[in-house]
N, C-alpha and C. Protein backbone atom coordinates (compact mmCIF):
# COMPACT_ATOMS: atom_id res chain seq x y z
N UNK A 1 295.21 100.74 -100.69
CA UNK A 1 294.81 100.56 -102.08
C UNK A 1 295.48 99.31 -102.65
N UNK A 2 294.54 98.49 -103.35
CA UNK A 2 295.25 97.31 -104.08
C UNK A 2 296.78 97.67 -104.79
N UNK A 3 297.36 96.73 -105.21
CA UNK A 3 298.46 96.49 -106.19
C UNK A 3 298.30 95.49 -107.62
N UNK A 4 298.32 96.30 -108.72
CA UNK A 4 298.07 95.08 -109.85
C UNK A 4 299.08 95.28 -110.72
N UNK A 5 299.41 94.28 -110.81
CA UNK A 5 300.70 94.15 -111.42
C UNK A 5 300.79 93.35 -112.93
N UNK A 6 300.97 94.02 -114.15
CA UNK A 6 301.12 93.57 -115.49
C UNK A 6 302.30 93.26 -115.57
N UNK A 7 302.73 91.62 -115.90
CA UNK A 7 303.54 91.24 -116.46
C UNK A 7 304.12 90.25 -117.53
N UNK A 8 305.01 90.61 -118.53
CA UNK A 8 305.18 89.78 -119.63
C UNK A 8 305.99 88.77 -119.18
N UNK A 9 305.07 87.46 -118.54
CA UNK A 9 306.23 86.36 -118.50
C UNK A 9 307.02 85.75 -119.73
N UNK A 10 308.48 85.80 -119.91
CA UNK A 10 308.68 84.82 -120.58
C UNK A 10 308.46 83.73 -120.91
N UNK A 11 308.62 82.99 -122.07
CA UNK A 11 309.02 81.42 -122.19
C UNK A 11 309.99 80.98 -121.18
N UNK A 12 309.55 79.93 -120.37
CA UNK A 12 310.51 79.28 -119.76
C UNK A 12 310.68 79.65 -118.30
N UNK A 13 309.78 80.40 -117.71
CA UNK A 13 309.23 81.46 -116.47
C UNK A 13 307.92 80.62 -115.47
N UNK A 14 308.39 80.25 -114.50
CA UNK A 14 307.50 79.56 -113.80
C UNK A 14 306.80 80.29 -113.67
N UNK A 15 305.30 80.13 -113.49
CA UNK A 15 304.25 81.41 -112.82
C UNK A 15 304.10 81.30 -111.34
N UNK A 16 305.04 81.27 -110.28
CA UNK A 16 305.71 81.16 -108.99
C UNK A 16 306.50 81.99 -108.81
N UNK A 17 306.54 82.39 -107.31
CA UNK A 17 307.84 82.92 -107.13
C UNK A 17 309.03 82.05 -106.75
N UNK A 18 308.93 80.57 -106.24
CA UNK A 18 310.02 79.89 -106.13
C UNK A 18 309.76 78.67 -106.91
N UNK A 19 310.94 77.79 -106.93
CA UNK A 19 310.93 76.29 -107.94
C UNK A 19 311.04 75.31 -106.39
N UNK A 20 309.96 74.58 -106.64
CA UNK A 20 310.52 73.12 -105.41
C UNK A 20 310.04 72.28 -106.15
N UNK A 21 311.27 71.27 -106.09
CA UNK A 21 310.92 70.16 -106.45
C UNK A 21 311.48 69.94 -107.93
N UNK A 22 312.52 70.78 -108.25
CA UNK A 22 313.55 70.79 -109.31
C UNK A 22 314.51 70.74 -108.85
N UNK A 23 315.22 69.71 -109.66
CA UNK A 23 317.23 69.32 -109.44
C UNK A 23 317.62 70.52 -109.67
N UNK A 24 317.17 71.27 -111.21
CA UNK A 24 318.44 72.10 -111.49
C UNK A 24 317.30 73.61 -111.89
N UNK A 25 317.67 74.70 -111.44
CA UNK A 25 317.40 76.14 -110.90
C UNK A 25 316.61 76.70 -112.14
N UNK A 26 315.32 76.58 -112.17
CA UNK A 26 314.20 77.11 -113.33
C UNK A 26 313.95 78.43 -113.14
N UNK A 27 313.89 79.61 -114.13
CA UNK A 27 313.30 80.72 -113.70
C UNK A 27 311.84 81.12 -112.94
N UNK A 28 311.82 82.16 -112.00
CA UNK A 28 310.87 81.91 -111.75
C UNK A 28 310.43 83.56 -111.85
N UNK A 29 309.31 83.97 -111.20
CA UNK A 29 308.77 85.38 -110.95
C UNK A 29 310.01 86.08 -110.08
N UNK A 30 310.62 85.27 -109.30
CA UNK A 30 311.38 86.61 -108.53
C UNK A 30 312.36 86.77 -108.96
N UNK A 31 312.80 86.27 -110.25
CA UNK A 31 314.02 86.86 -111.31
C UNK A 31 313.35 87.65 -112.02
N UNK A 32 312.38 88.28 -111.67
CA UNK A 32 311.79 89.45 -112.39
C UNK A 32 311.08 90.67 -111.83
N UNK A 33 310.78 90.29 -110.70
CA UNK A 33 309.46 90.72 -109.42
C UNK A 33 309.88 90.72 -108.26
N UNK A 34 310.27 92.28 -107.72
CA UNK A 34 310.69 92.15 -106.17
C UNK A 34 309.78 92.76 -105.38
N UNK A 35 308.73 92.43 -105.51
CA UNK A 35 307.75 93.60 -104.96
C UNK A 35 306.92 92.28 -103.83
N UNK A 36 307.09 92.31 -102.57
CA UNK A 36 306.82 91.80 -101.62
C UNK A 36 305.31 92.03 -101.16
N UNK A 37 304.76 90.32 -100.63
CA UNK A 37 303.16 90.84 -101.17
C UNK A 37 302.28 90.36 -101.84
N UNK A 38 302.96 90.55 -103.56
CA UNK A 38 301.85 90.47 -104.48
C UNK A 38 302.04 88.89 -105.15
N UNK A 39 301.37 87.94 -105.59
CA UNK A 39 301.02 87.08 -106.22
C UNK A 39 300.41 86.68 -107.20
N UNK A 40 300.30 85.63 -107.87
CA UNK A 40 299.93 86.01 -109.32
C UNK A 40 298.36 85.08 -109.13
N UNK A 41 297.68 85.90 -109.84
CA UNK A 41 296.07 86.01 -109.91
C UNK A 41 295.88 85.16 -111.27
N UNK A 42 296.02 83.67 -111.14
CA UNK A 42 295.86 82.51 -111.87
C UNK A 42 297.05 82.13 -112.86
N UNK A 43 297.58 81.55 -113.47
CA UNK A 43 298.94 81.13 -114.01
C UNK A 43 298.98 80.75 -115.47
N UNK A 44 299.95 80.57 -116.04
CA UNK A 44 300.38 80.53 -117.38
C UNK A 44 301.74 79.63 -117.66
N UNK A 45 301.41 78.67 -118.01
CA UNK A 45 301.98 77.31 -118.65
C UNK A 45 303.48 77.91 -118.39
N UNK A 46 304.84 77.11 -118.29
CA UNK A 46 306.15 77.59 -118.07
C UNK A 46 306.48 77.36 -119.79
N UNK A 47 305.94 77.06 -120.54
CA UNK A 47 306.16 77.09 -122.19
C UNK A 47 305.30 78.26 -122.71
N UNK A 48 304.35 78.43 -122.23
CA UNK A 48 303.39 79.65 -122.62
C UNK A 48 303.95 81.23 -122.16
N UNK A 49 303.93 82.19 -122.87
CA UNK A 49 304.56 83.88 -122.91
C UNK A 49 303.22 84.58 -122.33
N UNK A 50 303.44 85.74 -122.22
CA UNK A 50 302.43 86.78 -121.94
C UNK A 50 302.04 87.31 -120.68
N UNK A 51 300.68 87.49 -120.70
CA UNK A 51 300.54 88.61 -119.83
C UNK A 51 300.29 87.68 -118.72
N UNK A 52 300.83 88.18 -117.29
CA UNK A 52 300.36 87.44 -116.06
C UNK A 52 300.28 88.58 -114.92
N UNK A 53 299.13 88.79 -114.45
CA UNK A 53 298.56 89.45 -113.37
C UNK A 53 298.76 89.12 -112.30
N UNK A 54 299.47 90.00 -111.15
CA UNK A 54 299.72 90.01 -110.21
C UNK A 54 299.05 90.79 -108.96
N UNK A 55 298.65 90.74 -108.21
CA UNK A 55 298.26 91.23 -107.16
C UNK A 55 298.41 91.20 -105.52
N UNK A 56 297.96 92.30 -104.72
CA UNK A 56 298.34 91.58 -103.16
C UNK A 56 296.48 92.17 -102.58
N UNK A 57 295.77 92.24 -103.53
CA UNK A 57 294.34 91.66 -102.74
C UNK A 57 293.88 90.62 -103.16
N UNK A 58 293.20 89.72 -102.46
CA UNK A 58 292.95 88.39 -102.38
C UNK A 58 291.24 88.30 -103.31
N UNK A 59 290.52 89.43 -103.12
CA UNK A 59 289.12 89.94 -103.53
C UNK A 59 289.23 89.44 -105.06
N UNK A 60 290.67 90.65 -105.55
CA UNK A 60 290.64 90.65 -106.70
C UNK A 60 291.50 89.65 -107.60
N UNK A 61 292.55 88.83 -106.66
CA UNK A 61 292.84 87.64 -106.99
C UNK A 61 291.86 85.96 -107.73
N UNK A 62 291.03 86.45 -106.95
CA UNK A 62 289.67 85.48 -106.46
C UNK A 62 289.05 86.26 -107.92
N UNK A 63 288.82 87.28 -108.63
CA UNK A 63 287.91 87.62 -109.45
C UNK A 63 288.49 87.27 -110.84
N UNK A 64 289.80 87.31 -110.66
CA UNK A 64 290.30 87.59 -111.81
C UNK A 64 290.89 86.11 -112.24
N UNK A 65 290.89 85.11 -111.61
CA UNK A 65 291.27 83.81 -111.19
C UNK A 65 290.04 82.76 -111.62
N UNK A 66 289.52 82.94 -110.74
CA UNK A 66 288.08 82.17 -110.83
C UNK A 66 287.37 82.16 -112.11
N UNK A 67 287.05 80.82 -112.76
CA UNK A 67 286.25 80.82 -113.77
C UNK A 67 284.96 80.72 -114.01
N UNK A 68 284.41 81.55 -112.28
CA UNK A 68 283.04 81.73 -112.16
C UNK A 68 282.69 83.26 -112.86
N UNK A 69 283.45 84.06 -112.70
CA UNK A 69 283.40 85.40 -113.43
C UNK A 69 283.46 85.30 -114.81
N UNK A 70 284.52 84.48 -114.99
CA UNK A 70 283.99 84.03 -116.75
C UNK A 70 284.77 85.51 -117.29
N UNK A 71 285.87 85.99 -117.01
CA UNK A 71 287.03 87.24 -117.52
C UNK A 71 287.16 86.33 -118.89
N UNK A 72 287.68 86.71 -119.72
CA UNK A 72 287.91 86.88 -121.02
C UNK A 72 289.26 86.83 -121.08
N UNK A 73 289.57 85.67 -121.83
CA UNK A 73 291.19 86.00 -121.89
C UNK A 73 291.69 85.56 -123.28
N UNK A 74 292.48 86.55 -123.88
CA UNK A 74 292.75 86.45 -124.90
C UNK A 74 293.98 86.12 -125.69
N UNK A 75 294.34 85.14 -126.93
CA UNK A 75 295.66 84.61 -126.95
C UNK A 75 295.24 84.67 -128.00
N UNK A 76 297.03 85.10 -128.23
CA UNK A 76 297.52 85.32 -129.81
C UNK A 76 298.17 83.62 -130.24
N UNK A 77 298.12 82.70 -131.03
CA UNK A 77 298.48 81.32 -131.36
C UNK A 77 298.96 80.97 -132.42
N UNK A 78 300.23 80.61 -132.84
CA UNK A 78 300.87 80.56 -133.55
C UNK A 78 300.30 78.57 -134.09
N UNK A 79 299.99 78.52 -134.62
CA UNK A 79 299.62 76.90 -134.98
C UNK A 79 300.23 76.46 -136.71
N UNK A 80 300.45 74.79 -136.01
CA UNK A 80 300.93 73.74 -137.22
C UNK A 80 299.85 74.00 -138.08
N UNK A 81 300.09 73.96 -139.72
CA UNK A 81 298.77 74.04 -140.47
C UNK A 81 297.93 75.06 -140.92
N UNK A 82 296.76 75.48 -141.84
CA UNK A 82 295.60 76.35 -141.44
C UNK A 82 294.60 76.03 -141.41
N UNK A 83 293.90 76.32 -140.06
CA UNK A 83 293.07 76.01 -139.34
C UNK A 83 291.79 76.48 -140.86
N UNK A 84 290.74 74.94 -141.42
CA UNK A 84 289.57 75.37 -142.28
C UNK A 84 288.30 76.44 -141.74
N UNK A 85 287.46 76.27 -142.36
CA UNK A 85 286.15 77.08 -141.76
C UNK A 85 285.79 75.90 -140.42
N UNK A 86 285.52 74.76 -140.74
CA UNK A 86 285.62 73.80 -140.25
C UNK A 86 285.70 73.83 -138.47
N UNK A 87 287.05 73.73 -138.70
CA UNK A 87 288.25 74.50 -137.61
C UNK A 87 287.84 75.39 -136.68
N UNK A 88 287.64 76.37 -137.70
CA UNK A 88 287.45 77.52 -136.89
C UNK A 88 285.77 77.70 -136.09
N UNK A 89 284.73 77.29 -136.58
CA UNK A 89 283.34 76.73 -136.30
C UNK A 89 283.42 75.85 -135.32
N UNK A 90 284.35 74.81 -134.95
CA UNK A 90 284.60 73.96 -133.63
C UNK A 90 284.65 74.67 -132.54
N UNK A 91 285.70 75.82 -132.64
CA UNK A 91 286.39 76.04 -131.95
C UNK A 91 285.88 77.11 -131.16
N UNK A 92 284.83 78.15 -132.35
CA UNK A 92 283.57 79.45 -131.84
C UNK A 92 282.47 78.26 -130.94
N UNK A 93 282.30 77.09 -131.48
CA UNK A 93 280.88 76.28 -130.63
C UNK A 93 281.29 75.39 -129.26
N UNK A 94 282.71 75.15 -129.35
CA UNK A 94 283.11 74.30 -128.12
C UNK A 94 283.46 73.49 -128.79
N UNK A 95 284.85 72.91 -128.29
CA UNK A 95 285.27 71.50 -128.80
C UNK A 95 285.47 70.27 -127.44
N UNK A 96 285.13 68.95 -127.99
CA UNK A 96 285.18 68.34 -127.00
C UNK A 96 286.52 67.55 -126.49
N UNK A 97 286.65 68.14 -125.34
CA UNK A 97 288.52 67.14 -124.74
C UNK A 97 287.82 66.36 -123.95
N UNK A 98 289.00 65.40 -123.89
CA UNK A 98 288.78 64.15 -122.31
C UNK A 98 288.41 64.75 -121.01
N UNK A 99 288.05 66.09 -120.84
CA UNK A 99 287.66 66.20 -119.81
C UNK A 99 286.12 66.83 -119.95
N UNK A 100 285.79 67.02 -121.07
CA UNK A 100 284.07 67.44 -121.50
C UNK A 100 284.52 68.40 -122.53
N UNK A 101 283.46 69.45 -122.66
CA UNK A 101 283.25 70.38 -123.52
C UNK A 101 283.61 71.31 -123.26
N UNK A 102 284.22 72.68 -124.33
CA UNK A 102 284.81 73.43 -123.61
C UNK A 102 283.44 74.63 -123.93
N UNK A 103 283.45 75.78 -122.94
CA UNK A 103 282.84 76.69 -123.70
C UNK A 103 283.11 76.82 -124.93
N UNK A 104 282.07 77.98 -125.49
CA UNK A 104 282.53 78.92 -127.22
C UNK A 104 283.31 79.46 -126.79
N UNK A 105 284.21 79.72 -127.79
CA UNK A 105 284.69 80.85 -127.88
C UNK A 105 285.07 81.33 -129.15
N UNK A 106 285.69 83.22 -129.39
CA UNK A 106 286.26 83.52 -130.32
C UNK A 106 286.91 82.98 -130.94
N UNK A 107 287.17 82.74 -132.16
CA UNK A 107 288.36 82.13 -132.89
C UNK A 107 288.31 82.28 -134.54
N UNK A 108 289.41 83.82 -134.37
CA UNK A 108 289.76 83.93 -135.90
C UNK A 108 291.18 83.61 -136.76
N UNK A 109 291.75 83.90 -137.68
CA UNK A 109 292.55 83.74 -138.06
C UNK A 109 293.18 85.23 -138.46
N UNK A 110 294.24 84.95 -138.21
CA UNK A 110 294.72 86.58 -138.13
C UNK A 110 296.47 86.55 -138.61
N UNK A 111 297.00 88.07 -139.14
CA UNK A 111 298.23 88.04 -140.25
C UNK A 111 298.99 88.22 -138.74
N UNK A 112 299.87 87.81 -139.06
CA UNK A 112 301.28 87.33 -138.16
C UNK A 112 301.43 88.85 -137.47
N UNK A 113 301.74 88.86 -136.06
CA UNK A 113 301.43 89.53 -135.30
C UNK A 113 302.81 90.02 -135.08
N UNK A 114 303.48 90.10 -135.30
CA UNK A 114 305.22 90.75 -135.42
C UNK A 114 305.52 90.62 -134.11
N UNK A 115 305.79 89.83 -133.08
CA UNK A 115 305.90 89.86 -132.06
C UNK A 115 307.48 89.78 -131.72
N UNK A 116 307.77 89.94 -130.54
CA UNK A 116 309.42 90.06 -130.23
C UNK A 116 309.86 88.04 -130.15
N UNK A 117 311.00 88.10 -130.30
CA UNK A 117 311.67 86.83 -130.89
C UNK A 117 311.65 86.15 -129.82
N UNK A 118 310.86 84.50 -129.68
CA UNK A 118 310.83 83.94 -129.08
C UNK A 118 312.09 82.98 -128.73
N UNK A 119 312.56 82.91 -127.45
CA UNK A 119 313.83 82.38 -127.06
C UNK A 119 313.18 81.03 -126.35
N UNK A 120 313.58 79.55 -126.31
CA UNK A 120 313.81 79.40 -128.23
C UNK A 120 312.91 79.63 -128.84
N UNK A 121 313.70 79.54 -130.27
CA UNK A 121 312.18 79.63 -131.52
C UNK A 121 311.53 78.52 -132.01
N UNK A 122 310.47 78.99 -132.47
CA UNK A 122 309.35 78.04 -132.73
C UNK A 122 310.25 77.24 -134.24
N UNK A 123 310.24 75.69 -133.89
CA UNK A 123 311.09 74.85 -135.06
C UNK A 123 310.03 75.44 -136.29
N UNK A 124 311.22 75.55 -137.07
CA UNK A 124 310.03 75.73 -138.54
C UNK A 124 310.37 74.65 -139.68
N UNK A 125 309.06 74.05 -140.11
CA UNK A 125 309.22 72.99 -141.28
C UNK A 125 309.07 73.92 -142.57
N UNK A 126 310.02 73.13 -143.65
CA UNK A 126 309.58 74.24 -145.19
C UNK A 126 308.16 73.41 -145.85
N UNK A 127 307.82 72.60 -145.10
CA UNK A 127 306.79 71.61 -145.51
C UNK A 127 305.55 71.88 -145.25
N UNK A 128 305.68 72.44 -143.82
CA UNK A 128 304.27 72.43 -142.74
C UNK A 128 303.96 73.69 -142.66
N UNK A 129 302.78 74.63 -143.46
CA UNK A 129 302.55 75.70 -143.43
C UNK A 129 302.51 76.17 -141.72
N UNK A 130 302.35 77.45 -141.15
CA UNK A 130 302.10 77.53 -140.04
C UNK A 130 300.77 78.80 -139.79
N UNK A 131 300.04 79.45 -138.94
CA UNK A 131 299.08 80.52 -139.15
C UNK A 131 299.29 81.12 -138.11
N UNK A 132 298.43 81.99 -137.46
CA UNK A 132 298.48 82.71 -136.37
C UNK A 132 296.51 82.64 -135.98
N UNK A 133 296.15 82.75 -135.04
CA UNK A 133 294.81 82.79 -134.76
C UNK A 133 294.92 83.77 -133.54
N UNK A 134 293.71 84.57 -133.16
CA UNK A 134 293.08 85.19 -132.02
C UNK A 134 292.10 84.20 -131.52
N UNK A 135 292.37 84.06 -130.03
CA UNK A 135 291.53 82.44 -129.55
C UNK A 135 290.96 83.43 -128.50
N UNK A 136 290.31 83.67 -128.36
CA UNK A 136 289.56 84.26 -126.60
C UNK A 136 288.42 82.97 -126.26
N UNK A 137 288.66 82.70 -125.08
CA UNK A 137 288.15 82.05 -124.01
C UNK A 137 288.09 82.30 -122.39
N UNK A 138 286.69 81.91 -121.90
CA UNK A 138 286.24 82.46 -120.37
C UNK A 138 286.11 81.36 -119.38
N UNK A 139 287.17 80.64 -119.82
CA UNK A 139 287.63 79.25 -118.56
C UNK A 139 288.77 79.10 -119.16
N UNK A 140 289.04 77.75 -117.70
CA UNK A 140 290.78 78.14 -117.69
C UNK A 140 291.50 76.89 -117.58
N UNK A 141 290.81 76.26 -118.21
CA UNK A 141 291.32 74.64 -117.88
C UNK A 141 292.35 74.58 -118.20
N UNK A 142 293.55 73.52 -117.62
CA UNK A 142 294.81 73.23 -117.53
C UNK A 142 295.11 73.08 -119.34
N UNK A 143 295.96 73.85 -119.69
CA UNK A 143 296.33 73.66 -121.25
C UNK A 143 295.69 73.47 -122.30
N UNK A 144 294.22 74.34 -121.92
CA UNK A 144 293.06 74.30 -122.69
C UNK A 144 293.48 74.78 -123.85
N UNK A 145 293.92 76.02 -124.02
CA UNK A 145 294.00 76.14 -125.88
C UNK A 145 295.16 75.48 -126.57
N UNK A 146 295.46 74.81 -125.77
CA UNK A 146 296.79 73.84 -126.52
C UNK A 146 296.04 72.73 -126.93
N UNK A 147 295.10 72.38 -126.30
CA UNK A 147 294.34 71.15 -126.30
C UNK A 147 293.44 71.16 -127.25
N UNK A 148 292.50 72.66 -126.98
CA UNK A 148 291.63 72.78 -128.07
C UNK A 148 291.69 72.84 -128.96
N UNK A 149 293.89 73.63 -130.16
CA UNK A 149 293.92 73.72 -131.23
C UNK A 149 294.22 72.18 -131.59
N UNK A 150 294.85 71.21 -131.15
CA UNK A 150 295.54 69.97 -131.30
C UNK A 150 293.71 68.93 -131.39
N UNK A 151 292.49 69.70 -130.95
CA UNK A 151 291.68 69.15 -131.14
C UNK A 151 291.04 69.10 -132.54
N UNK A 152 291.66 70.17 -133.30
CA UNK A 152 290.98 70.23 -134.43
C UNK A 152 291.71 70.51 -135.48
N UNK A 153 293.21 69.27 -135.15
CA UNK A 153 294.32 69.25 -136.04
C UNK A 153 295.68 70.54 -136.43
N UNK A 154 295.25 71.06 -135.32
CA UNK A 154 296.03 72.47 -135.52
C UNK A 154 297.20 72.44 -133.93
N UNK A 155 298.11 71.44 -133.95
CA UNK A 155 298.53 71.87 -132.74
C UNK A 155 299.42 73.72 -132.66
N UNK A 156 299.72 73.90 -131.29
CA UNK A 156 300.27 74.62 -130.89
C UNK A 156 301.50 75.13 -131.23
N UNK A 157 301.96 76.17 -131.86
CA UNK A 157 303.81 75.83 -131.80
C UNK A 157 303.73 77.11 -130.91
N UNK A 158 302.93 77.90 -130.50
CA UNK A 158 303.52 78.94 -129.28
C UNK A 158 302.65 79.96 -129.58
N UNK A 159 302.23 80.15 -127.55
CA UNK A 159 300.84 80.79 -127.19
C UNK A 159 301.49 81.53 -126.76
N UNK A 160 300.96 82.86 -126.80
CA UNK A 160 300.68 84.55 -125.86
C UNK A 160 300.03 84.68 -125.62
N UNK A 161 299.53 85.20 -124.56
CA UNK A 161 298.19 85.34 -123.76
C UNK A 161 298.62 87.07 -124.31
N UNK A 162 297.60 87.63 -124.76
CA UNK A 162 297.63 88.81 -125.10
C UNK A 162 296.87 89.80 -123.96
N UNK A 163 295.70 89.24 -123.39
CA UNK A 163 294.97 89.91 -122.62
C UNK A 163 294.09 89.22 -121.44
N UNK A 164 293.59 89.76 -120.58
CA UNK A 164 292.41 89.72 -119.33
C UNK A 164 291.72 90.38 -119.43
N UNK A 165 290.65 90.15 -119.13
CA UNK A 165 289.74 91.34 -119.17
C UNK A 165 289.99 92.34 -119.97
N UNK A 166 289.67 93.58 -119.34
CA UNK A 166 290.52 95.12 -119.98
C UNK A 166 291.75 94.89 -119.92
N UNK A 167 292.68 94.12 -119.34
CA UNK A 167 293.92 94.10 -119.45
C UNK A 167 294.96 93.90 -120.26
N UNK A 168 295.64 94.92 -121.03
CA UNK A 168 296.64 93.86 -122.07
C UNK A 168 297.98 94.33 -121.97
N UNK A 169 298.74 93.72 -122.51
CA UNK A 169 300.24 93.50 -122.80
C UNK A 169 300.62 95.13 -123.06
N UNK A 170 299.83 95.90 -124.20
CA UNK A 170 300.27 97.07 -124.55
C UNK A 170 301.77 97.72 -124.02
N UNK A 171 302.51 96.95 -125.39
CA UNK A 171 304.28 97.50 -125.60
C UNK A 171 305.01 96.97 -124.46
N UNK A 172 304.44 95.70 -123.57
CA UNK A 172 305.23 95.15 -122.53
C UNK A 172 306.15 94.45 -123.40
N UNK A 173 307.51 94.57 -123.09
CA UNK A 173 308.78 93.48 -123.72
C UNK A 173 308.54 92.39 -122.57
N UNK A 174 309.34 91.27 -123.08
CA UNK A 174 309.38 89.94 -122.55
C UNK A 174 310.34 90.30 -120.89
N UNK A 175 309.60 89.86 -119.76
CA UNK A 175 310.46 89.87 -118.44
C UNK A 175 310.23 91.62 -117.98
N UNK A 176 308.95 92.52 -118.60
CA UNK A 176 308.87 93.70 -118.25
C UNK A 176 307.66 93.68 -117.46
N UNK A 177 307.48 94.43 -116.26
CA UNK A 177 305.91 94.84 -115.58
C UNK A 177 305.95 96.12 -115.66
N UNK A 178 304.63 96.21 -115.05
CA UNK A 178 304.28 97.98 -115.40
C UNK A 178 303.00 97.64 -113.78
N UNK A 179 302.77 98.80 -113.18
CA UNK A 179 301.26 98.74 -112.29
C UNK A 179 299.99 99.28 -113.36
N UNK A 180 298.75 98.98 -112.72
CA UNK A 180 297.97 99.37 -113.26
C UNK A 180 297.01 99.72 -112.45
N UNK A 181 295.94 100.43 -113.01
CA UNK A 181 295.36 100.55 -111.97
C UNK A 181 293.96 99.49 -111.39
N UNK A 182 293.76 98.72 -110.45
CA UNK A 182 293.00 97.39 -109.89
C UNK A 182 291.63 98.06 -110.55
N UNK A 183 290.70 97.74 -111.35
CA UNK A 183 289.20 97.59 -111.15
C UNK A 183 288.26 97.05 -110.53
């Protein structure tokens, strides 16, 4: 039977189990993950938090990975600014980066999500309002919703991937896994 593995990577958490090619000793998955085997089923920025899926079938690696299935993944976004109607209409139709267009996707604005204290914390200006948004998107391009909010004047101050598919975080603390069961 498969192995799927929910876990809340930290900030600052390679999505690897080892570091090569660093002078000095970065966290990685196996300061968290001793379970021999399983690997992580597509990755999440070493500045980016949340949920990261692990597995030791390759089937469901490949499904849950691949942005031919088009999974759903969902992030909670803390952004510079508030994002207008404007904004938010870019961002539901596709916005365009240097590398083309992105799909639609979801994108609302949503009340501050009480989340556990980010180590470090997000700098705060008394100047620069800040918001929170729900971003879901079904591709996975390299630092796409960092890219996409900074596309429409709203950069990033700090992403959670809240969900996959059916999959979510539900009451995971930061550096916690849980199994689940593979679909």
């Amino acid at each position: 039977m498969s192995r799927l593995i929910l876990f809340n990577k930290p900030m600052n958490v390679l999505s690897q189990f080892t570091d090569r090619g660093s002078p000095t000793k970065r966290a990685t998955l196996s300061d968290f993950i001793d379970m021999p085997g399983v690997y992580p089923a597509g990755r999440l920025d070493r500045d980016s938090e949340g949920l990261l899926l692990l597995t030791d079938d390759g089937r469901l690696q490949a499904r849950i990975a691949d942005p031919k299935f088009k999974l759903p993944k969902t992030y909670l976004v803390q952004v510079e600014g508030i994002p207008d109607a404007a904004a938010l209409d870019q961002l539901a139709h596709g916005v365009m980066l240097n590398d083309g267009p992105t799909l639609p996707a979801e994108a609302e604005l949503i009340d501050d999500p009480q989340l556990w204290p980010r180590d470090p914390p997000v700098r705060f200006r008394k100047t620069v309002p800040d918001c929170w948004l729900r971003l879901t998107i079904r591709e996975g391009r390299n630092r796409q919703v960092r890219r996409m909010t900074a596309a429409v004047g709203n950069p990033t101050l700090r992403l959670v991937r809240w969900s996959i598919g059916d999959w979510q975080l539900d009451g995971l603390q930061p550096g916690q896994f849980r199994e689940a069961p593979a679909r």
